[in-house]
N, C-alpha and C. Protein backbone atom coordinates (compact mmCIF):
# COMPACT_ATOMS: atom_id res chain seq x y z
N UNK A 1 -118.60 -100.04 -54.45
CA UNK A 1 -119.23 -98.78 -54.74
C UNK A 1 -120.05 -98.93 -56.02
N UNK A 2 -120.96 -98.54 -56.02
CA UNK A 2 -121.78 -98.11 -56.85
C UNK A 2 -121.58 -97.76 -58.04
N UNK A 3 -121.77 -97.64 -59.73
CA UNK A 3 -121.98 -96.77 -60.57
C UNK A 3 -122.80 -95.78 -60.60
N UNK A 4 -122.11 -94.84 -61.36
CA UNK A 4 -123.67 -93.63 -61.46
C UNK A 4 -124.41 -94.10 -62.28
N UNK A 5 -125.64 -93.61 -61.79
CA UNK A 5 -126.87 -94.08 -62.34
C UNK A 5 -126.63 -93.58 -63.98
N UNK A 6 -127.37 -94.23 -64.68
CA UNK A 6 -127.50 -93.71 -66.17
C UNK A 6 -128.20 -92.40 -66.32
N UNK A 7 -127.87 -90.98 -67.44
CA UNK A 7 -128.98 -90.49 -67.58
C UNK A 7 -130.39 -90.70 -68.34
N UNK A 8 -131.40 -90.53 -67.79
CA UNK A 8 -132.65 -90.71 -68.36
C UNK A 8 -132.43 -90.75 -69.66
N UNK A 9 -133.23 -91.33 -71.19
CA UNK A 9 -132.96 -91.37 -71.98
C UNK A 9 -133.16 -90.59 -73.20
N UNK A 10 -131.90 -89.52 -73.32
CA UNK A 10 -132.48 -88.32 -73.91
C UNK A 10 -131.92 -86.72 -73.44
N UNK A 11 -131.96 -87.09 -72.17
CA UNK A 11 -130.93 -86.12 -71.46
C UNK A 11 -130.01 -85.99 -72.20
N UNK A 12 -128.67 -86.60 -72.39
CA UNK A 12 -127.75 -86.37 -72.42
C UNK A 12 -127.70 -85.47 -73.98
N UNK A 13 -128.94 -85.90 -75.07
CA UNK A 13 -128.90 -85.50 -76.03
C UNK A 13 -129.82 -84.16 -76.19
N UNK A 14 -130.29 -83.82 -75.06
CA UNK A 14 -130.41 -82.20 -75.25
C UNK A 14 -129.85 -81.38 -75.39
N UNK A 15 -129.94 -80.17 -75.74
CA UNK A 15 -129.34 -79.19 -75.78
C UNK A 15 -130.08 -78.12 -74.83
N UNK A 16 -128.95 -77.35 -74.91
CA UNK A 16 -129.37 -75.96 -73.99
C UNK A 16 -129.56 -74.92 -75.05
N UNK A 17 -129.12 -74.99 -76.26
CA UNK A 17 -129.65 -73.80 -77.02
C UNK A 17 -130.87 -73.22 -77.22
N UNK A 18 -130.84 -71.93 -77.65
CA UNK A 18 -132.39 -71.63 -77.08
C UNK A 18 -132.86 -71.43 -78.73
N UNK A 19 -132.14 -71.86 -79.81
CA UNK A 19 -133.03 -71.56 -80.81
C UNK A 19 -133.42 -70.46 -81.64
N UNK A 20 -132.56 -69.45 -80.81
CA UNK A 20 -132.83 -67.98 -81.52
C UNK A 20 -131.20 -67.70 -81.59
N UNK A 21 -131.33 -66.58 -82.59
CA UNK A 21 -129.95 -65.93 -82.47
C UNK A 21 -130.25 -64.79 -80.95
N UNK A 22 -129.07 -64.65 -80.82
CA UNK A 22 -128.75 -64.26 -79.48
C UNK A 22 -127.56 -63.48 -79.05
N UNK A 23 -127.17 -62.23 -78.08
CA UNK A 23 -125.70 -62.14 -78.10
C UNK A 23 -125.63 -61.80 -76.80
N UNK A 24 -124.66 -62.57 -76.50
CA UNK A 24 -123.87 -62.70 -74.53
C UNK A 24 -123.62 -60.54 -74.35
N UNK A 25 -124.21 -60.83 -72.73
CA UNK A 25 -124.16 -59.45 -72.63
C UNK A 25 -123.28 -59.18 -71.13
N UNK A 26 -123.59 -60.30 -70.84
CA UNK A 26 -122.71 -60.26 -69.52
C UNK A 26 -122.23 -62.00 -69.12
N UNK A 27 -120.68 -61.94 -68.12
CA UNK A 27 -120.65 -63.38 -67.64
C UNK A 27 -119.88 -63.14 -66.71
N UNK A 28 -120.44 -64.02 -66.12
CA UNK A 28 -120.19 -64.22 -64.32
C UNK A 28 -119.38 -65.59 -64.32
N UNK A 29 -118.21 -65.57 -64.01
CA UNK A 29 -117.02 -66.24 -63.68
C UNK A 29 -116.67 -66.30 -62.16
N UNK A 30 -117.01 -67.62 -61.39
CA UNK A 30 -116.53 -68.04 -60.11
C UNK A 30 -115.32 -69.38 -60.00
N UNK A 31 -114.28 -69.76 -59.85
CA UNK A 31 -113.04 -70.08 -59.91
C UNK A 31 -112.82 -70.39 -58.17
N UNK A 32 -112.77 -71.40 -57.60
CA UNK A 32 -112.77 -72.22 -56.41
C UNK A 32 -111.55 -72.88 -56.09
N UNK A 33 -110.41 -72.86 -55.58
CA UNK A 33 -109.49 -74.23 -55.60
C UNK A 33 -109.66 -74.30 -53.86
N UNK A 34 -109.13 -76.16 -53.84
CA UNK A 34 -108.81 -75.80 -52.37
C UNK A 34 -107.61 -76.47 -52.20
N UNK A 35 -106.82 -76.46 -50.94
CA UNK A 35 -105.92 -76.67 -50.58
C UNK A 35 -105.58 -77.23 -49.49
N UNK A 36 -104.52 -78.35 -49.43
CA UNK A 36 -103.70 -78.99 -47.89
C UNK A 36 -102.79 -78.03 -47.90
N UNK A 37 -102.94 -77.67 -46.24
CA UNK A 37 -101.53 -77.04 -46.13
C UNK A 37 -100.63 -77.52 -45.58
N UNK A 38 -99.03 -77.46 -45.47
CA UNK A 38 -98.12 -78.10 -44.56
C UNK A 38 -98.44 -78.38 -43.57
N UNK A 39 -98.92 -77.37 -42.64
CA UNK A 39 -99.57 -77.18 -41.25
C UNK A 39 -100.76 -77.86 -40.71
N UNK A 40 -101.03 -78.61 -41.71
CA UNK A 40 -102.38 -79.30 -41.12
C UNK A 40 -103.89 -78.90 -41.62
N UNK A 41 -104.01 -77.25 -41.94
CA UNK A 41 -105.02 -76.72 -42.41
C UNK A 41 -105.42 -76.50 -43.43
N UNK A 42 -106.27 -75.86 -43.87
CA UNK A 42 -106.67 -76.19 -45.49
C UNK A 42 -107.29 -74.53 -45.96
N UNK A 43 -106.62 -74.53 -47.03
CA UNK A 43 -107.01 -73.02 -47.40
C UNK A 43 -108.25 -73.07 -48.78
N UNK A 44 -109.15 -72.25 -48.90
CA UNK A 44 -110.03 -72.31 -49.96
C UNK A 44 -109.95 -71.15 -50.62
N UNK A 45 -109.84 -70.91 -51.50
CA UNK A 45 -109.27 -69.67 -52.10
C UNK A 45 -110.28 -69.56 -53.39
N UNK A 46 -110.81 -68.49 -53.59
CA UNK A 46 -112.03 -67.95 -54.50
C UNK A 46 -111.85 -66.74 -55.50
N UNK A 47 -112.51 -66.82 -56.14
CA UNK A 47 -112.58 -65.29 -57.18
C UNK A 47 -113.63 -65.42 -57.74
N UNK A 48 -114.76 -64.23 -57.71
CA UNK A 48 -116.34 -64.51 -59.11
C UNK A 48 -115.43 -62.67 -59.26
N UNK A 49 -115.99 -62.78 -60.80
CA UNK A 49 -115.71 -61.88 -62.19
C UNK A 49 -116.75 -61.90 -62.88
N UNK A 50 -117.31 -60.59 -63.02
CA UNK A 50 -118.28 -60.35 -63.70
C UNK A 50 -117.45 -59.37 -65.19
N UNK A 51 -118.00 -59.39 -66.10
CA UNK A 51 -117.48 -58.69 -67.44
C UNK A 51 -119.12 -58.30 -68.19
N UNK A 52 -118.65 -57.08 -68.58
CA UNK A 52 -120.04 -57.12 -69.65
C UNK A 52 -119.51 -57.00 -71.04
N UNK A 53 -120.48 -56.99 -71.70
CA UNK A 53 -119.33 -57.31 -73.70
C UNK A 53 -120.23 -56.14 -73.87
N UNK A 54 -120.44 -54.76 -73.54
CA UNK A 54 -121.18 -53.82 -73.52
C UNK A 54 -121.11 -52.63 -72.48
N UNK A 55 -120.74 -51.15 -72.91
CA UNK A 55 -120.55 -50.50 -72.19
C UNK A 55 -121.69 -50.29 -70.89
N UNK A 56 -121.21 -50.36 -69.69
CA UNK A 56 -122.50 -50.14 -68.87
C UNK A 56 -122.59 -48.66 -68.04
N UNK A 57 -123.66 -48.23 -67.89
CA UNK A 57 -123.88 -46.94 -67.44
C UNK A 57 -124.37 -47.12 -66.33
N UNK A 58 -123.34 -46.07 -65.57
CA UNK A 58 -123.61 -46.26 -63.73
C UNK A 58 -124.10 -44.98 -63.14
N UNK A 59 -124.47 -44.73 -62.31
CA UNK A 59 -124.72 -43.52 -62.27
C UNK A 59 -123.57 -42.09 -62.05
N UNK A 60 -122.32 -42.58 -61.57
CA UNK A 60 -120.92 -41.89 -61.50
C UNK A 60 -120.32 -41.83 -63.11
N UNK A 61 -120.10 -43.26 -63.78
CA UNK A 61 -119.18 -43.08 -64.68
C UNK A 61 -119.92 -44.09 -65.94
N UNK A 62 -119.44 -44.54 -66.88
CA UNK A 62 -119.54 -45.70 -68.32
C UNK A 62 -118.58 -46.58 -67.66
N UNK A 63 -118.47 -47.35 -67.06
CA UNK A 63 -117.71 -48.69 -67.39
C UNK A 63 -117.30 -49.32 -68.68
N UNK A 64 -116.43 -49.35 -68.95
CA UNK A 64 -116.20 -49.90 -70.46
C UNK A 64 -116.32 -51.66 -70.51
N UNK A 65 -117.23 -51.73 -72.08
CA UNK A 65 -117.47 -53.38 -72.41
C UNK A 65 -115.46 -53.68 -72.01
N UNK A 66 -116.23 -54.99 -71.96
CA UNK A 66 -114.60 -56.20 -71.51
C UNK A 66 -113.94 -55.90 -70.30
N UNK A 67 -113.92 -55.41 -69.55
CA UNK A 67 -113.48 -55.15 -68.41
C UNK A 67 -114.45 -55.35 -67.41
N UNK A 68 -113.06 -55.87 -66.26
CA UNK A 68 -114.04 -56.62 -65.17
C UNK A 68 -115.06 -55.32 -64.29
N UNK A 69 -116.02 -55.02 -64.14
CA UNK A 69 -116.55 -54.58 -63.43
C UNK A 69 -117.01 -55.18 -61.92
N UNK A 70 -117.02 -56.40 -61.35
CA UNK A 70 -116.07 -56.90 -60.29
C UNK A 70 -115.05 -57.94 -60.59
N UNK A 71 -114.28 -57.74 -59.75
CA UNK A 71 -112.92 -59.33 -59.61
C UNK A 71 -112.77 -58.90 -57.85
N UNK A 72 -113.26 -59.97 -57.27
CA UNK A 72 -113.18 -60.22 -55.39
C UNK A 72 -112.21 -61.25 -55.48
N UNK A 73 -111.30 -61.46 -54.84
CA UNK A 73 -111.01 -62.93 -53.89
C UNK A 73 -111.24 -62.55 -53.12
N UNK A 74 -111.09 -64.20 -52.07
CA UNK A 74 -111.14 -64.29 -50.48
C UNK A 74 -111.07 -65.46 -50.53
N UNK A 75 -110.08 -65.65 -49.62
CA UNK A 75 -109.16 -67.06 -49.12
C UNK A 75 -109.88 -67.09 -47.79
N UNK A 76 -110.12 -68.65 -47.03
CA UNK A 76 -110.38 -69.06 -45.87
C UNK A 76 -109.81 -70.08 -45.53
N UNK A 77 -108.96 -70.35 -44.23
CA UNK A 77 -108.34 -71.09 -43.82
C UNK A 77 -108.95 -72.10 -42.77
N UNK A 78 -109.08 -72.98 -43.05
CA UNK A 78 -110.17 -73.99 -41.79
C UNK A 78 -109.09 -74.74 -41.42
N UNK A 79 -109.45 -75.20 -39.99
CA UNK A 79 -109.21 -76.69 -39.87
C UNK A 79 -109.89 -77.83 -39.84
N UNK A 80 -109.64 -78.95 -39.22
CA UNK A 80 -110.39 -80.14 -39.50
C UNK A 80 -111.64 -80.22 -39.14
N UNK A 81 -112.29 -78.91 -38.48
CA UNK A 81 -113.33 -79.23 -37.30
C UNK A 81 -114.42 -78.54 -38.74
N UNK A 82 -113.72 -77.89 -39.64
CA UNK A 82 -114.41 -76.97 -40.63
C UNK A 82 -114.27 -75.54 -39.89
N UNK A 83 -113.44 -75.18 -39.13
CA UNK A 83 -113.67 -73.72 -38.17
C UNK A 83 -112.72 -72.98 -38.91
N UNK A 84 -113.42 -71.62 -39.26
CA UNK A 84 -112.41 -70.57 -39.89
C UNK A 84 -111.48 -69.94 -39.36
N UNK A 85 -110.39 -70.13 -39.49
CA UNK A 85 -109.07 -69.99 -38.33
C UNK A 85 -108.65 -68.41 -39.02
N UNK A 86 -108.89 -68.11 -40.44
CA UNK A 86 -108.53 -67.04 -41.18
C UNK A 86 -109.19 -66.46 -42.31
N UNK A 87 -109.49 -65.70 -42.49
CA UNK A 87 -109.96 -64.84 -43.77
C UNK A 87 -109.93 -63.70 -44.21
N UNK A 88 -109.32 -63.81 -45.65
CA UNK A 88 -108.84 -62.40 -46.00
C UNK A 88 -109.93 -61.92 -47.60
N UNK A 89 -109.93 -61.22 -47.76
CA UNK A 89 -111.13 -60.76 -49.07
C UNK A 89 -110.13 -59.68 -50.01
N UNK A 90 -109.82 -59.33 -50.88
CA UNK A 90 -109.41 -58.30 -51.66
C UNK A 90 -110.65 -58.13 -53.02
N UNK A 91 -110.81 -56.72 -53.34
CA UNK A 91 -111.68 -55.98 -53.95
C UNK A 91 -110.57 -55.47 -55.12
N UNK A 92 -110.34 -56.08 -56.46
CA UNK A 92 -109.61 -55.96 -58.33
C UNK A 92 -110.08 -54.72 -58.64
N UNK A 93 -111.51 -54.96 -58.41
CA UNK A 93 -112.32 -54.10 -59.28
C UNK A 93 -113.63 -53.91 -58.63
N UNK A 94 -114.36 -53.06 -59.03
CA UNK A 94 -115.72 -53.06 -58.65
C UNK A 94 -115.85 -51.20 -58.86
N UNK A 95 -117.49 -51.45 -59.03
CA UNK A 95 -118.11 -49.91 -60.16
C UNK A 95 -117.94 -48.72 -58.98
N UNK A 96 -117.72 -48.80 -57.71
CA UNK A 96 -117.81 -47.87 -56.82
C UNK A 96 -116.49 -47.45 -55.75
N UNK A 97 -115.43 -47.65 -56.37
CA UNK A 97 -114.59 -48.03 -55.74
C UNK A 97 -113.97 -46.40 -55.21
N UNK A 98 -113.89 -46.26 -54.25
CA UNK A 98 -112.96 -46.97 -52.95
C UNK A 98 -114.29 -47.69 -51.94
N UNK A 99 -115.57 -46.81 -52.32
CA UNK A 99 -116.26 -47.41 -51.61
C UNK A 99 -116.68 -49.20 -51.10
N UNK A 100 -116.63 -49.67 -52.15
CA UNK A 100 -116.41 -51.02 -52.59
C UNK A 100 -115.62 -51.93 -51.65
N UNK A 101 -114.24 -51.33 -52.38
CA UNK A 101 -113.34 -51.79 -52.07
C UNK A 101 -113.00 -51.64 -50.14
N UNK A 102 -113.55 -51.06 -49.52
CA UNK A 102 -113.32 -50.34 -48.27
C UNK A 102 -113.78 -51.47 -47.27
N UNK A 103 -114.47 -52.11 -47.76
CA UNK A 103 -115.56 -53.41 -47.29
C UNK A 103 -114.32 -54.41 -46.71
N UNK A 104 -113.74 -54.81 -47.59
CA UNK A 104 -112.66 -56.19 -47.44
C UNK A 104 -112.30 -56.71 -46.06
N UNK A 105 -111.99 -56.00 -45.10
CA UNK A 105 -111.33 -56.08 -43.96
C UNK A 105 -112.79 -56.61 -43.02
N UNK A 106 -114.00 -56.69 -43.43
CA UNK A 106 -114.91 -57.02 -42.60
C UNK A 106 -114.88 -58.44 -42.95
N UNK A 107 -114.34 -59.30 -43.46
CA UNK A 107 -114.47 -60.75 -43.59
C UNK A 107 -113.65 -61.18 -42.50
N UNK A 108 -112.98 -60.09 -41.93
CA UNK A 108 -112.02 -61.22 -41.13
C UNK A 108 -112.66 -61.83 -40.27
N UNK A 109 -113.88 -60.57 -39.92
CA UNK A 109 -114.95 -61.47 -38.48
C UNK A 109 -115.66 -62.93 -39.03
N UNK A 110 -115.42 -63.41 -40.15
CA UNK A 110 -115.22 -64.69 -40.49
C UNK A 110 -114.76 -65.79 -39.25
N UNK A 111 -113.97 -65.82 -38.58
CA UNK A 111 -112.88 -66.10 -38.26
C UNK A 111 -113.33 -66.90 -36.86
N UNK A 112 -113.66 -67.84 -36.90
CA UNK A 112 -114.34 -68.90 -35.54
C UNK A 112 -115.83 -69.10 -35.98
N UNK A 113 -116.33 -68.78 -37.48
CA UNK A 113 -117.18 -69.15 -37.40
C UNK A 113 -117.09 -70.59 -37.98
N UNK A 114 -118.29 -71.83 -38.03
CA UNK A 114 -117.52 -73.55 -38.27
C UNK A 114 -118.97 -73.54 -39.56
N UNK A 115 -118.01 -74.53 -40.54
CA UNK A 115 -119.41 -74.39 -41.59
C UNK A 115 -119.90 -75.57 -41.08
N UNK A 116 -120.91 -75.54 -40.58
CA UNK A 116 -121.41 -76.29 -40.57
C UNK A 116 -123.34 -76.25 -40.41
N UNK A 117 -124.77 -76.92 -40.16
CA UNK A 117 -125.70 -76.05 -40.65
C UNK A 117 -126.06 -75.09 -39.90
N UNK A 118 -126.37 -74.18 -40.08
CA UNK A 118 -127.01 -72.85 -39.79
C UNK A 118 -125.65 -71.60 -40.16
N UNK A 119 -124.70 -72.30 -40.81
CA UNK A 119 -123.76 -71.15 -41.23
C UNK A 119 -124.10 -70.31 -42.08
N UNK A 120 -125.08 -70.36 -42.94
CA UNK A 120 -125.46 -68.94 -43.56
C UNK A 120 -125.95 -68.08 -42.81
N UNK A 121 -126.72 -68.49 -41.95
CA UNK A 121 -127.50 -67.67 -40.97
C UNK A 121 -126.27 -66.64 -40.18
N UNK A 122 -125.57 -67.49 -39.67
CA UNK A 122 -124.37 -66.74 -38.83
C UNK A 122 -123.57 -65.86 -39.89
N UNK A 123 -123.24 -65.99 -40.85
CA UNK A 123 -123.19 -65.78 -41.47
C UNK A 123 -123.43 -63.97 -42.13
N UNK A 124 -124.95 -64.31 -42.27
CA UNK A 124 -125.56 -62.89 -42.61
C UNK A 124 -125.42 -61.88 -41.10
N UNK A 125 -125.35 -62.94 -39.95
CA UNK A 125 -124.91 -61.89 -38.52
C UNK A 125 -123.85 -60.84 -39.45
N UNK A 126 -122.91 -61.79 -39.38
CA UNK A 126 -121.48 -60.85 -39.75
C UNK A 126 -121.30 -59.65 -40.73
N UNK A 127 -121.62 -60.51 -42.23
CA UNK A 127 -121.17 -59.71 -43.37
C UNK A 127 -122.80 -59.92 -44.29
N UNK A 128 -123.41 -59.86 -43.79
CA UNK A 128 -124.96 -59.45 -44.11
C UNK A 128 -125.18 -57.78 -44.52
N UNK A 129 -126.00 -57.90 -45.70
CA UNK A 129 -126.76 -56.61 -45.97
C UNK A 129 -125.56 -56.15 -46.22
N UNK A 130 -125.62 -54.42 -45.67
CA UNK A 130 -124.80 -53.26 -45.88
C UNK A 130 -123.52 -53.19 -45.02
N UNK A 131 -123.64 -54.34 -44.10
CA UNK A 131 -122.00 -54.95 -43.70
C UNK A 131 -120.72 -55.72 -44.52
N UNK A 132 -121.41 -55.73 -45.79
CA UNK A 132 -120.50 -56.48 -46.73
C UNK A 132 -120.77 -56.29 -48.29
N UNK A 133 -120.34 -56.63 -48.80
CA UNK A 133 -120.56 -56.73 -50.31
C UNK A 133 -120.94 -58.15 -50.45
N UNK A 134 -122.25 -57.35 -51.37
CA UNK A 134 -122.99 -58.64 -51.97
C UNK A 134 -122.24 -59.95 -52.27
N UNK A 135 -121.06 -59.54 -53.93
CA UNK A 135 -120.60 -60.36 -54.53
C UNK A 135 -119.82 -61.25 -53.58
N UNK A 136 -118.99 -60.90 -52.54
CA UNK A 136 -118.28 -61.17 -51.61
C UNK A 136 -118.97 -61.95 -50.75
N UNK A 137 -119.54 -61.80 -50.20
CA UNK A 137 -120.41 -62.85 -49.27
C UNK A 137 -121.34 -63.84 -49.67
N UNK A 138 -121.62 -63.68 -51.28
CA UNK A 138 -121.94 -64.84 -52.11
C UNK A 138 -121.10 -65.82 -52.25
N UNK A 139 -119.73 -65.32 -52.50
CA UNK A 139 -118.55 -66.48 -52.49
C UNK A 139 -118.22 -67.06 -51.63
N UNK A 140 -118.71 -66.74 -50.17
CA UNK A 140 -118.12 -67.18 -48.51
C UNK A 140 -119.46 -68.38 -48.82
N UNK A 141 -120.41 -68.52 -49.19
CA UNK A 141 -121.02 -69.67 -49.63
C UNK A 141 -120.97 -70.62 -50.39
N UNK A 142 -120.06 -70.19 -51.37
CA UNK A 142 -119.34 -70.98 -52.17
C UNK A 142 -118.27 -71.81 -51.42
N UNK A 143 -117.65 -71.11 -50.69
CA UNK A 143 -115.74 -71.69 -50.49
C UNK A 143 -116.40 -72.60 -49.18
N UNK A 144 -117.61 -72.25 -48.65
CA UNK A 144 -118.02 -73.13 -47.64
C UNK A 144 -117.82 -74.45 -48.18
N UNK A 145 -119.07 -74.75 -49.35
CA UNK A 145 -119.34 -75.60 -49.99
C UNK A 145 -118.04 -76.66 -50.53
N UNK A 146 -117.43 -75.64 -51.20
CA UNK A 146 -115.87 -76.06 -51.53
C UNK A 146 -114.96 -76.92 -50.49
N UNK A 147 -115.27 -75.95 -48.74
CA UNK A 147 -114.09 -76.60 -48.34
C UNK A 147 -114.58 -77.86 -47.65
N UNK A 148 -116.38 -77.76 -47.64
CA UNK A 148 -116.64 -79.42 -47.76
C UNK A 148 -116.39 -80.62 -48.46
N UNK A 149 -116.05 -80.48 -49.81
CA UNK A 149 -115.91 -81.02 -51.03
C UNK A 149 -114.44 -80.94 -50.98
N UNK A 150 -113.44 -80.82 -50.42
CA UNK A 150 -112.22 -80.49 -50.76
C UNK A 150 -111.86 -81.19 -49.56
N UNK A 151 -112.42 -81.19 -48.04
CA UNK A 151 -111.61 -82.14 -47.30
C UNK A 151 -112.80 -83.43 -46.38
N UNK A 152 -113.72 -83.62 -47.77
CA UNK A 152 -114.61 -84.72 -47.74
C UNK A 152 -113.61 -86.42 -47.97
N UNK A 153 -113.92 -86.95 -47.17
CA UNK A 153 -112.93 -88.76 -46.98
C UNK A 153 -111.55 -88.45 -46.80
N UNK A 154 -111.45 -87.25 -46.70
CA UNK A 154 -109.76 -87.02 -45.80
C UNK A 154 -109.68 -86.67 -44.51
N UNK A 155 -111.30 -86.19 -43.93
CA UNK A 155 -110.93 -86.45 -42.68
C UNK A 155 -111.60 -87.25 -41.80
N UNK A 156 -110.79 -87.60 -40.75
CA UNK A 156 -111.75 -88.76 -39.85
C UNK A 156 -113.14 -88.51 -39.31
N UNK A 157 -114.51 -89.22 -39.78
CA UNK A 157 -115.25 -89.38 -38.88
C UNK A 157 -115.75 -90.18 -37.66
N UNK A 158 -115.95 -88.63 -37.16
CA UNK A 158 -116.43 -89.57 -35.73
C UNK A 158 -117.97 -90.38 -35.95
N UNK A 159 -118.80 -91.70 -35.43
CA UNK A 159 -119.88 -92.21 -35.37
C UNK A 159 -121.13 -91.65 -35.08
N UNK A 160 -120.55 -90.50 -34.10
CA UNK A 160 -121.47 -89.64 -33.43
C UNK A 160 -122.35 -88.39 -33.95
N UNK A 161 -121.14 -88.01 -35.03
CA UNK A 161 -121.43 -86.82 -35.80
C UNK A 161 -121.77 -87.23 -37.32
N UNK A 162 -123.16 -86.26 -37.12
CA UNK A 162 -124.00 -86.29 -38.34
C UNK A 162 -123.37 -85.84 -39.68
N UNK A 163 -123.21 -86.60 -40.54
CA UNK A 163 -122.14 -86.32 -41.86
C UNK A 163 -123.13 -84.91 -42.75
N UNK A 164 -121.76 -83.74 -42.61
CA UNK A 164 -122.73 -82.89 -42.99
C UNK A 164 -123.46 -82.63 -44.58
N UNK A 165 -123.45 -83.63 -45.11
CA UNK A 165 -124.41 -83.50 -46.45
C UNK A 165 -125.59 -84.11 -46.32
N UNK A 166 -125.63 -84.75 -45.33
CA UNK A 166 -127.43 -85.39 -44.63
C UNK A 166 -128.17 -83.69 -44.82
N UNK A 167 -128.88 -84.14 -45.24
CA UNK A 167 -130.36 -83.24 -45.16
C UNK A 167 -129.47 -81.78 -46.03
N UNK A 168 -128.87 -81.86 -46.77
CA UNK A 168 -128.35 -81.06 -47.49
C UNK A 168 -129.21 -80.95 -49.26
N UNK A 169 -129.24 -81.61 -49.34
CA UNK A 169 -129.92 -81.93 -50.82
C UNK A 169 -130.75 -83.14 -50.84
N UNK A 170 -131.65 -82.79 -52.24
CA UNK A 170 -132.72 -83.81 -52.24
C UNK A 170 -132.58 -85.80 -52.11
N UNK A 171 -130.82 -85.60 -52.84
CA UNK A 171 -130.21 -86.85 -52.61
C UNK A 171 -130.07 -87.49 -51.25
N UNK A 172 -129.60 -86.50 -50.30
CA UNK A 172 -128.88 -86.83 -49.11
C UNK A 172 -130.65 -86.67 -47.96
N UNK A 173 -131.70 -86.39 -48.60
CA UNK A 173 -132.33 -86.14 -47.60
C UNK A 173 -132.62 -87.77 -46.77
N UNK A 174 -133.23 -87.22 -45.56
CA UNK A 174 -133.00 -88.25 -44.50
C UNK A 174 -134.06 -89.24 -44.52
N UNK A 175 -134.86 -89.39 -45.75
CA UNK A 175 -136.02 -89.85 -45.70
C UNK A 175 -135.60 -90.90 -47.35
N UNK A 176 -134.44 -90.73 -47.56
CA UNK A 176 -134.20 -91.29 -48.86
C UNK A 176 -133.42 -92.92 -49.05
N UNK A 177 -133.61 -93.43 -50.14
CA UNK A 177 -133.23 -94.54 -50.08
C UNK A 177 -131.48 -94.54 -49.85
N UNK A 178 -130.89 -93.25 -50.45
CA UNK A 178 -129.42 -93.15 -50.61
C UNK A 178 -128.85 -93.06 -48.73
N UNK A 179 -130.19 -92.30 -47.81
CA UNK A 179 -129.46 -92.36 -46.63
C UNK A 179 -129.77 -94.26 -45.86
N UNK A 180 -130.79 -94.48 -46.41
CA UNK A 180 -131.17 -95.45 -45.51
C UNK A 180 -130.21 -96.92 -45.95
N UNK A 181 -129.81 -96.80 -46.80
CA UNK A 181 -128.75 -97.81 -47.25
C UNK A 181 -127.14 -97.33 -46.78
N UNK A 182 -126.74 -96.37 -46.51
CA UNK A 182 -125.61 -95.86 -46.23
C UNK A 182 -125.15 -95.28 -45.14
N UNK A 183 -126.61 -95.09 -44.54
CA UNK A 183 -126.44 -94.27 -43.21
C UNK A 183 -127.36 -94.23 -42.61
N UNK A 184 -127.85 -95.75 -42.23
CA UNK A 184 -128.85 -96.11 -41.57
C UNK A 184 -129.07 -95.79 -40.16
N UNK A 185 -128.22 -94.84 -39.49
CA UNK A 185 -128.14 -94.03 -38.45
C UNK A 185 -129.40 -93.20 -38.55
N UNK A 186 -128.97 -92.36 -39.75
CA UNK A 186 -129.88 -91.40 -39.43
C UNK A 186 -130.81 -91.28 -40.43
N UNK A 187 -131.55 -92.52 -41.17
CA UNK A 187 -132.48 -92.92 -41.72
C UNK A 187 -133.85 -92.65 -40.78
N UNK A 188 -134.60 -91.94 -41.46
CA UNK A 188 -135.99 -91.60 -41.34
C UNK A 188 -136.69 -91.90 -41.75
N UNK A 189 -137.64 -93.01 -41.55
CA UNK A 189 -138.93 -93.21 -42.65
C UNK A 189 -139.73 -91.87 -42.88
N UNK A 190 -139.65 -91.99 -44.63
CA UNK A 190 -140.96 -90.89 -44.59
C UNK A 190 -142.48 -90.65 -43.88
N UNK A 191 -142.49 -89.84 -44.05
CA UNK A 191 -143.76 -89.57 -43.15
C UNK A 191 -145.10 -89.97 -43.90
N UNK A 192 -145.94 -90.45 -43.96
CA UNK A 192 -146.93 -91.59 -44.93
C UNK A 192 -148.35 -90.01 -44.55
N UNK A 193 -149.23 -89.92 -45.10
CA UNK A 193 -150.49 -89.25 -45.46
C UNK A 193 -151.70 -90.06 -45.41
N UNK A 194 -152.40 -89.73 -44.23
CA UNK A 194 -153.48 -90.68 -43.91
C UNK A 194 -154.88 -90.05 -44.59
């Protein structure tokens, strides 16, 4: 295997500061684990938390600074195929609540969908728009991601099936040196400009 490449020279000694004084007004906290289960399946379990360090004005009430103005989980249970066998969502907090909170029980139609590509699309079928909460169905993109990364070289591939981080990112695209050395299957020469 390979080393990682070095960073460019200089990278590493940047900074992200921006140079001005400045003061945090809000932060968005997302928290991912995943899991083997006894049973064979694998659970992905999520939470994003938003906080503001500043009272915010809603049109019902003041939300008070430091307190979460959302906290979601939602757990998804796959199996090996990546197919959602289960999903549950709970609503902590959020600025509109019961309304908010009333949403949760629509993730379950989660439940046979397979991440694999075109799952956002299917996706927005389900818990799209005004069928779901935003914050909530931002994270079902997350725990996707997750429960790729979580039961990536633990499970068997078949020869046949296209490894799903091909054509996922600029690394993995199918026209790249990283696929054509590794996965000369489904190596594509780029397309040349006459």
């Amino acid at each position: 295997m390979k080393e990682a490449a070095p960073l460019p020279p200089g990278l590493a000694q940047k900074s992200a500061e921006p140079g001005v004084s400045r003061k945090k007004i809000h932060r968005r906290t997302i928290v991912i684990d995943g899991y083997r289960r006894s049973d064979g399946l694998w659970d992905i379990e999520g939470e994003i938390q938003d906080v503001k360090a500043v009272d915010h004005v809603l049109k019902t009430h003041v939300h008070p600074a430091h307190t979460p103005i959302h906290s979601m989980k939602l757990r998804i249970t796959v199996d090996d195929t990546l197919t959602i066998r289960a999903a549950e969502a709970v609503t902590l907090a959020a600025p509109y609540n019961p309304d908010c909170g009333s949403v949760a029980p629509v993730y379950a139609g989660l439940v046979g969908l397979r991440i694999q590509a075109g799952f956002r699309g299917e996706l927005a079928k389900v818990v799209g728009g005004a069928r779901g909460c935003t914050h909530i169905t931002e994270l079902v993109g997350n725990l996707a991601t997750v429960a790729v990364q979580t039961t990536a070289g633990l499970l068997p591939a078949k020869e046949t099936d296209k490894p799903l981080q091909l054509g996922a990112c600029h690394a993995y695209r199918d026209s790249g040196t990283l696929v054509r050395e590794h996965f000369p299957k489904w190596y594509r020469a780029p397309e040349t400009k006459e």
